[in-house]
C-alpha atoms as a PDB file:
ATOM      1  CA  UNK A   1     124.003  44.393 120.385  1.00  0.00           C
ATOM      2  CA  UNK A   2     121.170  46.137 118.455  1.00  0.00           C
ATOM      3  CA  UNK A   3     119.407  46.116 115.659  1.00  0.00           C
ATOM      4  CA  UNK A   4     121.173  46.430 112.127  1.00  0.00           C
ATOM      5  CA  UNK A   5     118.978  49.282 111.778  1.00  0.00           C
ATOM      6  CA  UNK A   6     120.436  51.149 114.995  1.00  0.00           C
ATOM      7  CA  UNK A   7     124.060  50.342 114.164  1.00  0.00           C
ATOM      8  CA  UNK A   8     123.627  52.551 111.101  1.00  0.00           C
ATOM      9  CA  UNK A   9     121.735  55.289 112.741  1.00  0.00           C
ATOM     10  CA  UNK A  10     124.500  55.562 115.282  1.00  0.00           C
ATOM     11  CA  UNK A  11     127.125  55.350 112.596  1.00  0.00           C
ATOM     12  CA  UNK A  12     124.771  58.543 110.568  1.00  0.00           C
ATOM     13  CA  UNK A  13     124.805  60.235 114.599  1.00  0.00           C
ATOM     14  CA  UNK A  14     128.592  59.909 114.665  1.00  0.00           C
ATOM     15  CA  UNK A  15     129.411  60.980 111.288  1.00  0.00           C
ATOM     16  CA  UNK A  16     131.960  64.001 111.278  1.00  0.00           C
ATOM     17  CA  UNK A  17     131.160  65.826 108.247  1.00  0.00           C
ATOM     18  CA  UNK A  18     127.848  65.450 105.529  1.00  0.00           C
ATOM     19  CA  UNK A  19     130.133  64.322 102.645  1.00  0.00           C
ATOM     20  CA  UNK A  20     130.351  60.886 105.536  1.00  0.00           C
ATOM     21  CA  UNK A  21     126.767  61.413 106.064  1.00  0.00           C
ATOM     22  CA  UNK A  22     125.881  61.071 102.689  1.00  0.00           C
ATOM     23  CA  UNK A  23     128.627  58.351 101.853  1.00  0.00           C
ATOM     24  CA  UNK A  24     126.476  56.054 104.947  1.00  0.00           C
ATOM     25  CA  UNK A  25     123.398  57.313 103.019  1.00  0.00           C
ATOM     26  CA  UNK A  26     124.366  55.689 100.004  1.00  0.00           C
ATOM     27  CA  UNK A  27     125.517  52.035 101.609  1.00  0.00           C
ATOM     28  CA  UNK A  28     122.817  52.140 103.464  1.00  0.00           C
ATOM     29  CA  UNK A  29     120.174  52.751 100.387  1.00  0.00           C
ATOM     30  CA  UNK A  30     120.136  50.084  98.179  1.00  0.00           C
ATOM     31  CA  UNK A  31     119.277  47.270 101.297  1.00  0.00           C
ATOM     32  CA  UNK A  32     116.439  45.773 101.746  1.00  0.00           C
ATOM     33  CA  UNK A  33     114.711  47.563 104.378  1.00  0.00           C
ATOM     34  CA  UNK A  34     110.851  48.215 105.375  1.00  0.00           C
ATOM     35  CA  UNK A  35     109.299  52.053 105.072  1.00  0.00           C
ATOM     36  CA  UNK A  36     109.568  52.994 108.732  1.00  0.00           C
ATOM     37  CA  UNK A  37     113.205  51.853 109.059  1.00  0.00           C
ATOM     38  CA  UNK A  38     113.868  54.184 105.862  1.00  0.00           C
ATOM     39  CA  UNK A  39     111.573  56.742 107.619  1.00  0.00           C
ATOM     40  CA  UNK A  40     113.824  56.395 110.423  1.00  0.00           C
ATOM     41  CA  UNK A  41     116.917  56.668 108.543  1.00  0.00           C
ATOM     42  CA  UNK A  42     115.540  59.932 106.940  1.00  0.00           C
ATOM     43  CA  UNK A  43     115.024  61.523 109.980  1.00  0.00           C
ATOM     44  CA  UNK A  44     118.147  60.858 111.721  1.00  0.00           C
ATOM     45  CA  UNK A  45     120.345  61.722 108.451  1.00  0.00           C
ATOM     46  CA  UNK A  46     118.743  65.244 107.601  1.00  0.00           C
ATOM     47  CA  UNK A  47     119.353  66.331 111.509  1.00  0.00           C
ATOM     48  CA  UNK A  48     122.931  65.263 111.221  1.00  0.00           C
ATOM     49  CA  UNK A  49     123.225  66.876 107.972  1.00  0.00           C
ATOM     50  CA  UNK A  50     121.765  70.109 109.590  1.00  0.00           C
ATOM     51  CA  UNK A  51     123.711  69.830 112.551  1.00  0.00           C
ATOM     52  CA  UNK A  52     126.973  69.514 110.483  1.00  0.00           C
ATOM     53  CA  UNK A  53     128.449  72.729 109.224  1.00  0.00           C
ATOM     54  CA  UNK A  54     128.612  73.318 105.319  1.00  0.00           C
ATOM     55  CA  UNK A  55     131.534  71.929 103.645  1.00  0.00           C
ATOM     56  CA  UNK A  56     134.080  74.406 101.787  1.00  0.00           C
ATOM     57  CA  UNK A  57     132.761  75.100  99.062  1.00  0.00           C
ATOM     58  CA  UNK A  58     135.245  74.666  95.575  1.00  0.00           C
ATOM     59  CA  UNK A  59     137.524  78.113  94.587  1.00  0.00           C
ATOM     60  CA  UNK A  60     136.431  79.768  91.384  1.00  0.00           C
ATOM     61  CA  UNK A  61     139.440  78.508  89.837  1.00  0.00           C
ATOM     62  CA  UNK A  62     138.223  75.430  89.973  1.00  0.00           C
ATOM     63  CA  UNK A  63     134.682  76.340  88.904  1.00  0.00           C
ATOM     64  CA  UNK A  64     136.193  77.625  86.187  1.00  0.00           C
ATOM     65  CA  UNK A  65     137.867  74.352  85.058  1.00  0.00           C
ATOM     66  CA  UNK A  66     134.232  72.587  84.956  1.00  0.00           C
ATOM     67  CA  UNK A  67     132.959  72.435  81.413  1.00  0.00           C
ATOM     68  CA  UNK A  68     129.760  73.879  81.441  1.00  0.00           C
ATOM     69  CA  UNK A  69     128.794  72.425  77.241  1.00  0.00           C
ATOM     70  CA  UNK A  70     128.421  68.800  79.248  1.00  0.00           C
ATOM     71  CA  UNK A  71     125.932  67.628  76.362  1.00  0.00           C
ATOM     72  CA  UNK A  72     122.582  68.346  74.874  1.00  0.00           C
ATOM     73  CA  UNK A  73     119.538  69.903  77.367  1.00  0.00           C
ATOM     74  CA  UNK A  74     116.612  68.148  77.998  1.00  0.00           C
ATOM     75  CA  UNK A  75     114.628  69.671  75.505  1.00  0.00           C
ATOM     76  CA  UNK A  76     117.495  68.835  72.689  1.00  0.00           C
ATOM     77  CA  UNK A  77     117.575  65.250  73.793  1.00  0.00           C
ATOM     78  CA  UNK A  78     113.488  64.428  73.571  1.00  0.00           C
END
């Protein structure tokens, strides 16, 4: 068996759609791992993310539902 590091690169190459992708992304982030096997990582996960078509996007409808006074701006919180 590999490396830890190329068991999640193949699981990133397998991935069927970039909401996966990005799910992996986020398991795989917080471990303690060296700059090149993050480099690594990076590179593998923004070709499958590029390779992946885009997700549907949400109906107006339900744009519509999303509150859009979430809070105070930047500026209005400093």
């Amino acid at each position: 068996m590999g490396s830890p590091l190329e068991s999640w690169l193949k699981k990133v190459h397998v991935a069927q759609t970039r909401t996966e992708v990005l799910r992996l992304l986020e398991e795989f982030r917080p471990m303690d791992w060296t700059d090149e096997q993050r480099a690594a990582m990076s590179k593998v996960y923004i070709r499958a993310l590029e390779q992946l078509a885009p997700e549907a996007d949400t109906s107006d409808a339900q744009k519509a539902q999303v509150s859009s006074a979430d809070g105070p701006v930047w500026y209005e919180k400093m």
